[in-house]
PDB file of N, CA and C in Angstrom:
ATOM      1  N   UNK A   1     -97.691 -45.514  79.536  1.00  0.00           N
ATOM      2  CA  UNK A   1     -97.481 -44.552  78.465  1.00  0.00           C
ATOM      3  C   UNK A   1     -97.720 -45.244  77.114  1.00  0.00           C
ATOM      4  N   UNK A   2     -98.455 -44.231  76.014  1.00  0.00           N
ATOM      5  CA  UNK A   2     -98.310 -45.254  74.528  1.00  0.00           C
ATOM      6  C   UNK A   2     -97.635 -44.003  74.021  1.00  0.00           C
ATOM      7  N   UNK A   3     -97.344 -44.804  73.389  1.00  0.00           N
ATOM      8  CA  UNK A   3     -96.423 -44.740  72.191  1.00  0.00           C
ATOM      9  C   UNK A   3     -96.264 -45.081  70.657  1.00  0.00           C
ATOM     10  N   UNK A   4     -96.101 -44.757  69.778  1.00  0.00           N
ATOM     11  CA  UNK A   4     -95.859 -45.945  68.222  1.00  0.00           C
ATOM     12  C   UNK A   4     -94.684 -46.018  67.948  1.00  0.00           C
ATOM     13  N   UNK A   5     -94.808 -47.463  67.849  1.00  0.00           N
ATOM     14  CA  UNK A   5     -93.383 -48.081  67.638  1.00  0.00           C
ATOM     15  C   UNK A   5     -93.264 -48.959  66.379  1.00  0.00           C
ATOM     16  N   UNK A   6     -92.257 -48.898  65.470  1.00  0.00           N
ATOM     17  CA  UNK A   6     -91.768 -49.543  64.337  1.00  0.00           C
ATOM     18  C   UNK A   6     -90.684 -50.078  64.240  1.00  0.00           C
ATOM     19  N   UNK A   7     -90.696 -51.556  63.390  1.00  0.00           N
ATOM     20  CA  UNK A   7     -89.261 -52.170  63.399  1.00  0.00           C
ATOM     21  C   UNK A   7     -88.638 -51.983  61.897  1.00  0.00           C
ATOM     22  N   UNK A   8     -87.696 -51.671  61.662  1.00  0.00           N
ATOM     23  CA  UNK A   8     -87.458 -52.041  60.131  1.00  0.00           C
ATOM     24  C   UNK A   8     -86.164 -52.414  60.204  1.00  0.00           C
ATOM     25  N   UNK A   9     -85.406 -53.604  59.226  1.00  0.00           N
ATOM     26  CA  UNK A   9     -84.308 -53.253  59.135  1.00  0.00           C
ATOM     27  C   UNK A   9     -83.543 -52.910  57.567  1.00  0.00           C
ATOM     28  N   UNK A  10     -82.450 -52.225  57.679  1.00  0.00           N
ATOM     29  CA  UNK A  10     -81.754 -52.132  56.097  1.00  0.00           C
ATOM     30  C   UNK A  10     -80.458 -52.790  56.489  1.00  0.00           C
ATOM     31  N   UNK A  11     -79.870 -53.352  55.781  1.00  0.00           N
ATOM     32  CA  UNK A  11     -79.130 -54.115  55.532  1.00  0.00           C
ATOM     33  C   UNK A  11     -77.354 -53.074  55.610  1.00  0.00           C
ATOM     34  N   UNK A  12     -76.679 -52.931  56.069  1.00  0.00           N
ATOM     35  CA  UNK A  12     -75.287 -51.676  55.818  1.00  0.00           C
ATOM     36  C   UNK A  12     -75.025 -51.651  54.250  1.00  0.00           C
ATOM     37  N   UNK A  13     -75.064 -52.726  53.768  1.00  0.00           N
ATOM     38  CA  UNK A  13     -74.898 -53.103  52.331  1.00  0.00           C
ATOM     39  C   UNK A  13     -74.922 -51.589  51.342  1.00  0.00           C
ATOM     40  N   UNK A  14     -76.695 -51.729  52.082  1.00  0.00           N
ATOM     41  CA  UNK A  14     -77.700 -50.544  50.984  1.00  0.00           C
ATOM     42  C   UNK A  14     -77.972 -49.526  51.366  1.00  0.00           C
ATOM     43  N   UNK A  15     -76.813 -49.155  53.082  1.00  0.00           N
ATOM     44  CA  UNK A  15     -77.110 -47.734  53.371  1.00  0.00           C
ATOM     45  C   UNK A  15     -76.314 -46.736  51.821  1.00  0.00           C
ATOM     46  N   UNK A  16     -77.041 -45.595  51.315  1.00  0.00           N
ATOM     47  CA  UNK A  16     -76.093 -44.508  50.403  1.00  0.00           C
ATOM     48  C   UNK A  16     -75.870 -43.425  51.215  1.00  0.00           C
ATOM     49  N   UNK A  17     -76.483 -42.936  52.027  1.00  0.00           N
ATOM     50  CA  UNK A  17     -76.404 -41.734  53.214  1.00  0.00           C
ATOM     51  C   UNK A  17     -77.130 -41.699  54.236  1.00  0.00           C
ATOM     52  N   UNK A  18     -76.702 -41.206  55.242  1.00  0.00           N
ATOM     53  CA  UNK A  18     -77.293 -40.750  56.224  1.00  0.00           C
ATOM     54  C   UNK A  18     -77.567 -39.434  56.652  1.00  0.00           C
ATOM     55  N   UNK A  19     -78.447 -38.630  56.518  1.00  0.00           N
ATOM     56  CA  UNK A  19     -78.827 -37.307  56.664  1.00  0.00           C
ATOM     57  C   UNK A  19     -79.544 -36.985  58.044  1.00  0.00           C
ATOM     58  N   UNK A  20     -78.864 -36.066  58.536  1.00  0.00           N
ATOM     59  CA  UNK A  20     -79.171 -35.510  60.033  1.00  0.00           C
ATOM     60  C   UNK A  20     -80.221 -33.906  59.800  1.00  0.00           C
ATOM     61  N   UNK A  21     -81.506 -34.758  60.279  1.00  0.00           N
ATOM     62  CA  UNK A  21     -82.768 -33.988  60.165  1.00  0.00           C
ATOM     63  C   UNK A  21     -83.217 -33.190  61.129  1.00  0.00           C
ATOM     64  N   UNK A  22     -84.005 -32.177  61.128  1.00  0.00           N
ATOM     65  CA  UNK A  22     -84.146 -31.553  62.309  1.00  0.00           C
ATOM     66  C   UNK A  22     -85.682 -30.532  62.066  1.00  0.00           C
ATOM     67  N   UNK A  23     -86.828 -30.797  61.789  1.00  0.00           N
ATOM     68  CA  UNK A  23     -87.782 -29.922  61.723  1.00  0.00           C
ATOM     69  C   UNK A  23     -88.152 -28.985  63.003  1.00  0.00           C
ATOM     70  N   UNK A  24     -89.042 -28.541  62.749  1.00  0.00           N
ATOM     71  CA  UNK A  24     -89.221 -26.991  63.912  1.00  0.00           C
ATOM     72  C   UNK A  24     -90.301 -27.189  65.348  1.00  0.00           C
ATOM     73  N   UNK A  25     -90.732 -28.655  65.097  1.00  0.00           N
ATOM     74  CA  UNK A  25     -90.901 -28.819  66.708  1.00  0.00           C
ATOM     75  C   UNK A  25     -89.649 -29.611  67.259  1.00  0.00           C
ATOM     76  N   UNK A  26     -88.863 -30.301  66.734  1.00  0.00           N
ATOM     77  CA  UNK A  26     -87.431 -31.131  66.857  1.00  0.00           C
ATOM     78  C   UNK A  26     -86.439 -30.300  67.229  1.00  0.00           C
ATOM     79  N   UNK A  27     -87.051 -28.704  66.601  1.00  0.00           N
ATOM     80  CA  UNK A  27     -86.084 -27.712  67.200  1.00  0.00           C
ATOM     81  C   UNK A  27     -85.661 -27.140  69.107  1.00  0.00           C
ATOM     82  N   UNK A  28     -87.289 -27.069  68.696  1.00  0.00           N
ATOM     83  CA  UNK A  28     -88.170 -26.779  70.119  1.00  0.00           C
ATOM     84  C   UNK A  28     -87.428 -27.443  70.975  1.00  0.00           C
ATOM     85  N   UNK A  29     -87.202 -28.603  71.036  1.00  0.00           N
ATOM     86  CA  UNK A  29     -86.514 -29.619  71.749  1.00  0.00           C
ATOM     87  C   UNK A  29     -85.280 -30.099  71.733  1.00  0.00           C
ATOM     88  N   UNK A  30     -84.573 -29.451  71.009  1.00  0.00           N
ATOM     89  CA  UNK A  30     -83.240 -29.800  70.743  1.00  0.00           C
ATOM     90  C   UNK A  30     -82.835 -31.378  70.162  1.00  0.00           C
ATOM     91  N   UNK A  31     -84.116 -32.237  69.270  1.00  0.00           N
ATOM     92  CA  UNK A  31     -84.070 -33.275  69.167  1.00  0.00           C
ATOM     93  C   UNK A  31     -83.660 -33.770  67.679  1.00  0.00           C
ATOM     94  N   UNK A  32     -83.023 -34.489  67.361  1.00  0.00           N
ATOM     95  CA  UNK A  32     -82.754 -34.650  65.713  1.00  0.00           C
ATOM     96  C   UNK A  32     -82.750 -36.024  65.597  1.00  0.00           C
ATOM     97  N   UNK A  33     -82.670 -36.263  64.303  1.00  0.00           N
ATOM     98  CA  UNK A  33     -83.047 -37.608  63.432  1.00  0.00           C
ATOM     99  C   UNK A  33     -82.514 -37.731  62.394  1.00  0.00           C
ATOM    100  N   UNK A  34     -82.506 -38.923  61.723  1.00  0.00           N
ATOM    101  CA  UNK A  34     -81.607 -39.726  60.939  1.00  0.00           C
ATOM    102  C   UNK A  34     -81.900 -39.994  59.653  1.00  0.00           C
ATOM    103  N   UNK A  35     -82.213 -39.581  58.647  1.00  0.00           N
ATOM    104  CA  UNK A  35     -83.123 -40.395  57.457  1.00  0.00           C
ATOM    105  C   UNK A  35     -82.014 -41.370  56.889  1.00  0.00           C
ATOM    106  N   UNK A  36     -82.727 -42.224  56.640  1.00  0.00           N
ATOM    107  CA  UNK A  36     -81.382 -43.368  56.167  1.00  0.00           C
ATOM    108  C   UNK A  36     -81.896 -43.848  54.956  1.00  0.00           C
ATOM    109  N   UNK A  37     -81.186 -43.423  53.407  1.00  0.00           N
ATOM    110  CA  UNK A  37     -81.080 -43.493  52.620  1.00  0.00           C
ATOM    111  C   UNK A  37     -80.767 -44.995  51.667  1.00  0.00           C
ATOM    112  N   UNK A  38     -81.081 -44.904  51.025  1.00  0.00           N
ATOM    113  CA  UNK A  38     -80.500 -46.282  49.978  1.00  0.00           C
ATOM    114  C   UNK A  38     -80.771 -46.021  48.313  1.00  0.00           C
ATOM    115  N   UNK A  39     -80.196 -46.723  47.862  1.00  0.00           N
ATOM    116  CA  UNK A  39     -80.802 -46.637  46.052  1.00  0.00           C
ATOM    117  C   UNK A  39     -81.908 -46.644  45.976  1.00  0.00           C
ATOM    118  N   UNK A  40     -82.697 -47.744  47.102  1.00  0.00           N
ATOM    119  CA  UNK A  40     -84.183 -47.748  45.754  1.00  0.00           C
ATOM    120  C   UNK A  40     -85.251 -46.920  46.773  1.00  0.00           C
ATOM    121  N   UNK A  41     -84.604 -45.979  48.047  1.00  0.00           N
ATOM    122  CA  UNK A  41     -85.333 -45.101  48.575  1.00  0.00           C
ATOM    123  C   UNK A  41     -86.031 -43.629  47.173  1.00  0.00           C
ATOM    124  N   UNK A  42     -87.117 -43.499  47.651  1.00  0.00           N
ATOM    125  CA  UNK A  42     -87.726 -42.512  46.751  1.00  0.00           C
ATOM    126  C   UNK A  42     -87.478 -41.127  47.024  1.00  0.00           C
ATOM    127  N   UNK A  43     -87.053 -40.350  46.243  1.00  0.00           N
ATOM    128  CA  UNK A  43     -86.858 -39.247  45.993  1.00  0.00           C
ATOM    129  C   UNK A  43     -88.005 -38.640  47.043  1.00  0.00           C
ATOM    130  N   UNK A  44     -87.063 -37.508  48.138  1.00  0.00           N
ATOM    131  CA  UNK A  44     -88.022 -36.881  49.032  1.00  0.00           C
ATOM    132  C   UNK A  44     -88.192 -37.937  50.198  1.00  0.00           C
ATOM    133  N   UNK A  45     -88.290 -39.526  50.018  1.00  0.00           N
ATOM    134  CA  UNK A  45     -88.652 -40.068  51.130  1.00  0.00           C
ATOM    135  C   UNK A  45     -87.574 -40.935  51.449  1.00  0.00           C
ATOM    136  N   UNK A  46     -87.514 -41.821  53.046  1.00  0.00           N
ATOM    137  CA  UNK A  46     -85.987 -41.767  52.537  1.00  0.00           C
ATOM    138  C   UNK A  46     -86.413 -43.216  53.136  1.00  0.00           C
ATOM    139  N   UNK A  47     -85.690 -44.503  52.895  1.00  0.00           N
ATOM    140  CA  UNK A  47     -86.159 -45.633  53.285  1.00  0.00           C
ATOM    141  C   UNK A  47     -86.680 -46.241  54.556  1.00  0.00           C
ATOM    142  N   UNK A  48     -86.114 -45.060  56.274  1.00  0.00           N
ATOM    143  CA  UNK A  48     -86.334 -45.243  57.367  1.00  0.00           C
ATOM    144  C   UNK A  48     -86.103 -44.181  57.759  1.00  0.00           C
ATOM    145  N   UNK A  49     -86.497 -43.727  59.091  1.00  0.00           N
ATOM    146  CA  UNK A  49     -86.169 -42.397  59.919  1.00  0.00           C
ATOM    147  C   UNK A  49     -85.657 -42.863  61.420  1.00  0.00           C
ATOM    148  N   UNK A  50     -84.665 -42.678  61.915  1.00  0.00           N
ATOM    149  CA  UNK A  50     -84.504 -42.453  62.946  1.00  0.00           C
ATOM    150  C   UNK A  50     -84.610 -41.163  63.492  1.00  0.00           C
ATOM    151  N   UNK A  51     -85.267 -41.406  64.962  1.00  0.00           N
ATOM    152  CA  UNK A  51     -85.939 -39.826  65.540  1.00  0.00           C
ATOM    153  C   UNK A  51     -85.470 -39.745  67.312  1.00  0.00           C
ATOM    154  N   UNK A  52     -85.377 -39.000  67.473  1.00  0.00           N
ATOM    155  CA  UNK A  52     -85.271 -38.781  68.809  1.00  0.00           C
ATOM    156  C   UNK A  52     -83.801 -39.111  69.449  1.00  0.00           C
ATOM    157  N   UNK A  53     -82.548 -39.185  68.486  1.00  0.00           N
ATOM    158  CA  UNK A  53     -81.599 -40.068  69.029  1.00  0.00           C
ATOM    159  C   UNK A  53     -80.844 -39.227  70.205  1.00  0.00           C
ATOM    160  N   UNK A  54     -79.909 -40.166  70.703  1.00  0.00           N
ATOM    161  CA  UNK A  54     -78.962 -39.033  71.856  1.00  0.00           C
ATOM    162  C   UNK A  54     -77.927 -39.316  71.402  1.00  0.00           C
ATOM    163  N   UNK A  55     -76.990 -37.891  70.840  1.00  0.00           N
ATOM    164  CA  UNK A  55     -75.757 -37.691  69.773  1.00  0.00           C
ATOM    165  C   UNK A  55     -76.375 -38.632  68.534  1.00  0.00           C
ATOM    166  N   UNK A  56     -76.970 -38.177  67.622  1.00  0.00           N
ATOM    167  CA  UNK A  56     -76.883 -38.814  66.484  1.00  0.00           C
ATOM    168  C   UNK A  56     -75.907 -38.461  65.543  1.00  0.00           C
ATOM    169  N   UNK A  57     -75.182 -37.182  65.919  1.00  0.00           N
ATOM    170  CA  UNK A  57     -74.176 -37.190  64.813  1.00  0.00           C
ATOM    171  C   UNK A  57     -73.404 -38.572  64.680  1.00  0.00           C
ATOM    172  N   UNK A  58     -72.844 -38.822  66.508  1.00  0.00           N
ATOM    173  CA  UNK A  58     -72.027 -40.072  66.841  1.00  0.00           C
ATOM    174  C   UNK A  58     -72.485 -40.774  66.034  1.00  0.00           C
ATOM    175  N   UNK A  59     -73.897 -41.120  66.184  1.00  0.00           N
ATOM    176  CA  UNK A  59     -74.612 -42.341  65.783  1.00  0.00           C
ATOM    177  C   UNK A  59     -74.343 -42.746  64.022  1.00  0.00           C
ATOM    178  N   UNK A  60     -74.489 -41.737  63.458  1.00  0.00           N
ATOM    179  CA  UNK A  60     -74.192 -41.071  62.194  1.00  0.00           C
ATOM    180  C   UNK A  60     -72.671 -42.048  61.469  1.00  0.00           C
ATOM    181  N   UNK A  61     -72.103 -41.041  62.613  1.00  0.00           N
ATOM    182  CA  UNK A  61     -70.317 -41.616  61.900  1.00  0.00           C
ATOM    183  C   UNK A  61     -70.003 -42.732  62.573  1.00  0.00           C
ATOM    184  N   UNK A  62     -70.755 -43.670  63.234  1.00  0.00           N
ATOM    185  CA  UNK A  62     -70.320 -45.194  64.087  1.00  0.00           C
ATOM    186  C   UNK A  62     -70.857 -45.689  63.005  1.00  0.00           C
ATOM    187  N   UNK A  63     -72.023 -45.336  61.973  1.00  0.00           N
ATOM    188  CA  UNK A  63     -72.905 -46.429  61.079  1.00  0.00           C
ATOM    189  C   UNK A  63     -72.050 -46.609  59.903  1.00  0.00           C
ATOM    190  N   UNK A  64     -71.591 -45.851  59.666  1.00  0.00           N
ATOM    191  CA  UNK A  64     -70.927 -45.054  58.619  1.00  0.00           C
ATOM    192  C   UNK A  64     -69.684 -45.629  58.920  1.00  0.00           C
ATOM    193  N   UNK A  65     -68.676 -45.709  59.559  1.00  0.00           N
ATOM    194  CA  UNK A  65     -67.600 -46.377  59.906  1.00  0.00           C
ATOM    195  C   UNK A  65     -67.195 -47.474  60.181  1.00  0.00           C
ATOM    196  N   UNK A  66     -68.823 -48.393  59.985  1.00  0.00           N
ATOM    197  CA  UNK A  66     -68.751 -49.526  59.843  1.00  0.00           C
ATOM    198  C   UNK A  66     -68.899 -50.232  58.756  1.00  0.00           C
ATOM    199  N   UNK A  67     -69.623 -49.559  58.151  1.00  0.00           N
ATOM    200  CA  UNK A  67     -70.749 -49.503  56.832  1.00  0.00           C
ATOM    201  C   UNK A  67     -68.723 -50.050  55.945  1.00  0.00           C
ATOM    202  N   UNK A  68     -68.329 -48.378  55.815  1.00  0.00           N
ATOM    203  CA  UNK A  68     -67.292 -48.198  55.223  1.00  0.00           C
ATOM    204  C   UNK A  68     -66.158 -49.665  55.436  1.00  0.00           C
ATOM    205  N   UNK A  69     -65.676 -49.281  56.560  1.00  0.00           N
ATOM    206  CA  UNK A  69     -65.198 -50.906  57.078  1.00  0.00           C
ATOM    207  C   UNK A  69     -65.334 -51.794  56.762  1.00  0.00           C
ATOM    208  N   UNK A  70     -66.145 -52.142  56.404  1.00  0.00           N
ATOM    209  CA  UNK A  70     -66.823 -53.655  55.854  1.00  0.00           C
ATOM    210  C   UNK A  70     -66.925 -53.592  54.626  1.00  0.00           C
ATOM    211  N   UNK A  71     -66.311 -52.634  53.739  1.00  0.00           N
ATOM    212  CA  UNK A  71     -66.173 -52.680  52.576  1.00  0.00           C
ATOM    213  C   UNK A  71     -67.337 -52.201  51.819  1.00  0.00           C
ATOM    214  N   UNK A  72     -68.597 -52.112  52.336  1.00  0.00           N
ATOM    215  CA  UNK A  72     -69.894 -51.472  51.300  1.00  0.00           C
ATOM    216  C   UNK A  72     -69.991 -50.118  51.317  1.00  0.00           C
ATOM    217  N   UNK A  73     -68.971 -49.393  51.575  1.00  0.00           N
ATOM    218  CA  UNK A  73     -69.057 -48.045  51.156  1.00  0.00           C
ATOM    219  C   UNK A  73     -67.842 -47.724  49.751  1.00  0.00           C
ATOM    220  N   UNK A  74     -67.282 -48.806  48.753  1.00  0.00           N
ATOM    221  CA  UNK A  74     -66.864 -48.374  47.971  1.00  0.00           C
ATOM    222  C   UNK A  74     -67.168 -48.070  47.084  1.00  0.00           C
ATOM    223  N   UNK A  75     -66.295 -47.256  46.091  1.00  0.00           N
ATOM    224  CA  UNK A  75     -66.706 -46.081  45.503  1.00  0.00           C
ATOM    225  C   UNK A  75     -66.803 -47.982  44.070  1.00  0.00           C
ATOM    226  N   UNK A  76     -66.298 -49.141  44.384  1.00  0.00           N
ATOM    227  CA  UNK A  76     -66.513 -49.800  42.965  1.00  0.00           C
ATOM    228  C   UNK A  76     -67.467 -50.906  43.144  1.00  0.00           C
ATOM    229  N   UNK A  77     -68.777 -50.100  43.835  1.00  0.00           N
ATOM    230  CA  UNK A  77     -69.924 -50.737  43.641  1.00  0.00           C
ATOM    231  C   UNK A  77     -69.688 -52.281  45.065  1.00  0.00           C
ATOM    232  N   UNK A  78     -69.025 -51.717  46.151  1.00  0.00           N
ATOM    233  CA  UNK A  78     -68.647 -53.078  47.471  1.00  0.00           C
ATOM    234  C   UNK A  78     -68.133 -54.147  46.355  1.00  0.00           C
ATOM    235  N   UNK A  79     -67.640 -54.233  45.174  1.00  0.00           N
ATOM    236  CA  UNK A  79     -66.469 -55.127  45.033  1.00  0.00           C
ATOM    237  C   UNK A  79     -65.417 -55.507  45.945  1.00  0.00           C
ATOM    238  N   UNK A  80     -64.952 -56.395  45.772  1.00  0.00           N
ATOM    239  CA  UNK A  80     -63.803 -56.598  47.190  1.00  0.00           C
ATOM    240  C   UNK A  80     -62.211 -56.118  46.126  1.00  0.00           C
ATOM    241  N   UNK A  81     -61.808 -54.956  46.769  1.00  0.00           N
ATOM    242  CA  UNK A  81     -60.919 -54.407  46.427  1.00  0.00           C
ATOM    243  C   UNK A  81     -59.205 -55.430  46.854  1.00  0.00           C
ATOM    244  N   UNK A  82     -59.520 -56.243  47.168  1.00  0.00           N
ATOM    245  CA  UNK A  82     -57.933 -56.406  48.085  1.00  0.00           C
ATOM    246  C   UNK A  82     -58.478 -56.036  49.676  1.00  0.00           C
ATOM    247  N   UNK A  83     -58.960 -55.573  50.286  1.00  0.00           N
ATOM    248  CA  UNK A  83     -59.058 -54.719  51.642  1.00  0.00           C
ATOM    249  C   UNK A  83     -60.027 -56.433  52.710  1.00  0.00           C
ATOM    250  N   UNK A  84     -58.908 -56.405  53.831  1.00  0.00           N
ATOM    251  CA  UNK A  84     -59.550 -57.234  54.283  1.00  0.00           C
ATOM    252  C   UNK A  84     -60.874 -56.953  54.777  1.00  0.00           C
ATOM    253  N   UNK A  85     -61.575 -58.156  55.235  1.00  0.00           N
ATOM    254  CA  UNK A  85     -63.442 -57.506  55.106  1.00  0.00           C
ATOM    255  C   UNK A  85     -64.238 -57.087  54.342  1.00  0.00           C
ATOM    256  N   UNK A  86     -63.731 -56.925  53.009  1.00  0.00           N
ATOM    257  CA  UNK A  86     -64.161 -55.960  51.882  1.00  0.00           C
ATOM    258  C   UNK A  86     -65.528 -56.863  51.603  1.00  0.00           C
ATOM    259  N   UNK A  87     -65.301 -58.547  51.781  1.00  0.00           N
ATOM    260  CA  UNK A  87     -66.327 -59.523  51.117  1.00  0.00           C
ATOM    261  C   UNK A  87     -67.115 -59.760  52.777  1.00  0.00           C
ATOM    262  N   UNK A  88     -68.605 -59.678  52.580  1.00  0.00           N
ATOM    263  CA  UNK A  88     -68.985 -59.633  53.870  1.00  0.00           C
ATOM    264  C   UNK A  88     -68.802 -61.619  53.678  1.00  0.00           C
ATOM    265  N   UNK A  89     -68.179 -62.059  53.026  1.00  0.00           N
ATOM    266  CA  UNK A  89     -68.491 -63.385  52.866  1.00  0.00           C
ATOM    267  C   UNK A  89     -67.382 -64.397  54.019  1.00  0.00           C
ATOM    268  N   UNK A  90     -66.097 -63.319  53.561  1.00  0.00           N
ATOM    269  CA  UNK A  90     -64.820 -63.791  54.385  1.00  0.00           C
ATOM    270  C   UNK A  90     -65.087 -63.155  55.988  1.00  0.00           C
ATOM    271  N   UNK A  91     -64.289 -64.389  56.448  1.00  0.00           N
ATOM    272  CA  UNK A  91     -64.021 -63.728  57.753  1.00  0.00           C
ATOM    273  C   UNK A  91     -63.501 -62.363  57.972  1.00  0.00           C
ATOM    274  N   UNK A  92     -64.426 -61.838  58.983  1.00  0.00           N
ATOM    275  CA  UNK A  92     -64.173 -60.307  59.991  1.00  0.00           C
ATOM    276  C   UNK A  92     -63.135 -59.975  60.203  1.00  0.00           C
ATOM    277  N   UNK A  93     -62.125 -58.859  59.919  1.00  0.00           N
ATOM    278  CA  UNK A  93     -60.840 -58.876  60.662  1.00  0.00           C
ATOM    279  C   UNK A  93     -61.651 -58.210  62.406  1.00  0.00           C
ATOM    280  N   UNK A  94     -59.912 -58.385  62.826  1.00  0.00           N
ATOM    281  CA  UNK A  94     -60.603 -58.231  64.052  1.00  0.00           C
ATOM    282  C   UNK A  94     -61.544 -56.807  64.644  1.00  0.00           C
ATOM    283  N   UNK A  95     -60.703 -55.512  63.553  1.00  0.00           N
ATOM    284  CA  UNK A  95     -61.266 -54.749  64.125  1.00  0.00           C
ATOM    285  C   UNK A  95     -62.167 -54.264  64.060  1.00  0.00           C
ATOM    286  N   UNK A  96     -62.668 -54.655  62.529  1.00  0.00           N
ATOM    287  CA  UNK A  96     -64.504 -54.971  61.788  1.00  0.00           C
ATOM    288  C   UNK A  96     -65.282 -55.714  62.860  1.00  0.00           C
ATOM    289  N   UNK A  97     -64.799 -56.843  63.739  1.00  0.00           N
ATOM    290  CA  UNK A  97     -65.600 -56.770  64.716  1.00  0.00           C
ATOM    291  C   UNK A  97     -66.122 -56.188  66.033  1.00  0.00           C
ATOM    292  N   UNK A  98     -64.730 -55.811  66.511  1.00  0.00           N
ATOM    293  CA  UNK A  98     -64.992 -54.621  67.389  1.00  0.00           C
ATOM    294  C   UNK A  98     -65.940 -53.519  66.949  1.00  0.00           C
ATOM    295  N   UNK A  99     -65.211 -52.832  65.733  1.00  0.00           N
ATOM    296  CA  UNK A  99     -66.534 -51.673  65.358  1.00  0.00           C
ATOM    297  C   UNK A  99     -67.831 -52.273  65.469  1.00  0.00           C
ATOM    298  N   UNK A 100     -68.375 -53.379  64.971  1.00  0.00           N
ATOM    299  CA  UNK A 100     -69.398 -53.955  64.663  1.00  0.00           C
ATOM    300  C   UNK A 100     -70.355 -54.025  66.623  1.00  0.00           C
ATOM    301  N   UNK A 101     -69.165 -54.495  67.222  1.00  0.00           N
ATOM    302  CA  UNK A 101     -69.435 -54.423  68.715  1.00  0.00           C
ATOM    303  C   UNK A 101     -69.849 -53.378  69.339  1.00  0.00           C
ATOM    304  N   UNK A 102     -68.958 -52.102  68.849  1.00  0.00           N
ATOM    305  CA  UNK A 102     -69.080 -50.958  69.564  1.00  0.00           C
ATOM    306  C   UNK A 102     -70.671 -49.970  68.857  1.00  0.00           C
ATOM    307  N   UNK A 103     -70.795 -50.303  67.447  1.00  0.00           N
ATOM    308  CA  UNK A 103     -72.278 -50.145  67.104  1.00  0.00           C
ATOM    309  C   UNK A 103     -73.116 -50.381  68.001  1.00  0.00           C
ATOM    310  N   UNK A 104     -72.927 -51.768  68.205  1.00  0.00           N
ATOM    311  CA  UNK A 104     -74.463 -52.616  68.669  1.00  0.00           C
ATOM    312  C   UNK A 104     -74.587 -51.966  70.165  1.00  0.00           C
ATOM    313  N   UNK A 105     -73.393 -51.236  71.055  1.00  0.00           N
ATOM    314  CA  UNK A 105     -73.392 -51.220  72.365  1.00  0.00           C
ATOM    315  C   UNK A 105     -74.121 -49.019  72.194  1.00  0.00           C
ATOM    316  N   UNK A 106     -73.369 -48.548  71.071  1.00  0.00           N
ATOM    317  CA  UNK A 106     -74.273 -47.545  70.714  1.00  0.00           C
ATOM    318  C   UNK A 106     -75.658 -47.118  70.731  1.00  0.00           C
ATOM    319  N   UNK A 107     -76.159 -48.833  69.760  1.00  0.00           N
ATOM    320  CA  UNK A 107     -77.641 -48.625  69.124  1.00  0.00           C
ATOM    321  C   UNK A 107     -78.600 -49.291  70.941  1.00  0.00           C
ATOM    322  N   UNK A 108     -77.289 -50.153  71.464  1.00  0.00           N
ATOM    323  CA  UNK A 108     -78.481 -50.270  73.093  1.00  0.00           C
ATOM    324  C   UNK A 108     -78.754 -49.151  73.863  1.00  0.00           C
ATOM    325  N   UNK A 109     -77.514 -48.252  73.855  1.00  0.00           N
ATOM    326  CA  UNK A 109     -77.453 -47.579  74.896  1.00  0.00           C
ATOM    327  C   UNK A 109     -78.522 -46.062  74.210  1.00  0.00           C
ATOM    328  N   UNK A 110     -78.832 -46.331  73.054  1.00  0.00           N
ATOM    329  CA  UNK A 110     -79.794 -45.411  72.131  1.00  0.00           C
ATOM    330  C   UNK A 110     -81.044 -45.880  72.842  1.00  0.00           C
ATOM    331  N   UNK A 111     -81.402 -47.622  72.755  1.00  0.00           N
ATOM    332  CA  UNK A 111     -82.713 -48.074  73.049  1.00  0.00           C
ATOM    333  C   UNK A 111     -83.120 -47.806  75.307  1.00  0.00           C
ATOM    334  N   UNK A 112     -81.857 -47.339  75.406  1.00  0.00           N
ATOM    335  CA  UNK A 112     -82.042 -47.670  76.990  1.00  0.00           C
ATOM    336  C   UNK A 112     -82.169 -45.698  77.594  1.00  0.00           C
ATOM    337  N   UNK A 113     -81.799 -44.664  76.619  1.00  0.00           N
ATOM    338  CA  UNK A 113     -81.879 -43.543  76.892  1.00  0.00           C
ATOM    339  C   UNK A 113     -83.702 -43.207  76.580  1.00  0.00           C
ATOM    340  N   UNK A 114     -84.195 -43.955  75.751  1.00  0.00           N
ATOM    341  CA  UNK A 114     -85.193 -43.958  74.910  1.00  0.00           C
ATOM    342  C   UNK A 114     -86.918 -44.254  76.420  1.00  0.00           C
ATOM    343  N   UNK A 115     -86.152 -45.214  77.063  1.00  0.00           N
ATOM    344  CA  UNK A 115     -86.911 -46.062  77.261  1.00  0.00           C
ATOM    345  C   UNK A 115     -86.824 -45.280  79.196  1.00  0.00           C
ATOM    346  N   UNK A 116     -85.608 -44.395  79.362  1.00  0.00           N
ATOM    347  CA  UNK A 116     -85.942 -43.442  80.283  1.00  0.00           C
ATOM    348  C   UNK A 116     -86.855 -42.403  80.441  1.00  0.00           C
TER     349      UNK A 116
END
């Protein structure tokens, strides 16, 4: 089978949103996607797309709940507020790593539905 395939990565740092996409052959199929946002993404385009996922809402609020977790979703620019983890510099509390775990076992089990 071919296929096109792309790697990119963004950093959680510089996710700003994640928007759950869905055009009208995506409909057809019940299939949706991810645009993943950042500051210096361009208006209309969005820095990456994820497509085809299984539960991307999940996928959505696991990125997002880590993102947040780790302190780069604050509202004072990922300053380190006091909040442990806040500095990706200091050590992980523990449960910043678990989330971080339970992502990565998400984003496989994304690459292994994919690859059925």
């Amino acid at each position: 089978c071919c296929y096109n395939e792309k790697t990119k990565s963004v950093p959680l740092d510089k996710i700003t949103d994640l928007k759950l996409e869905q055009g009208c052959i995506q409909k057809c199929y019940n299939i949706q996607g991810i645009a993943v946002e950042t500051a210096s993404s361009m208006e209309g385009k969005p820095e990456m797309g994820l497509v085809g996922l299984y539960k991307p809402r999940a996928v959505r609020s696991m990125i997002l709940k880590v993102r947040d977790n780790h302190g780069f979703g604050t509202l004072n620019g990922g300053k380190n507020n006091g909040t442990p983890g806040a500095n990706p510099l200091l050590p992980q509390s523990p449960m910043a790593v678990m989330e971080t775990k339970q992502l990565e076992d998400l984003v496989t089990q994304q690459h292994q539905t994919m690859i059925e």
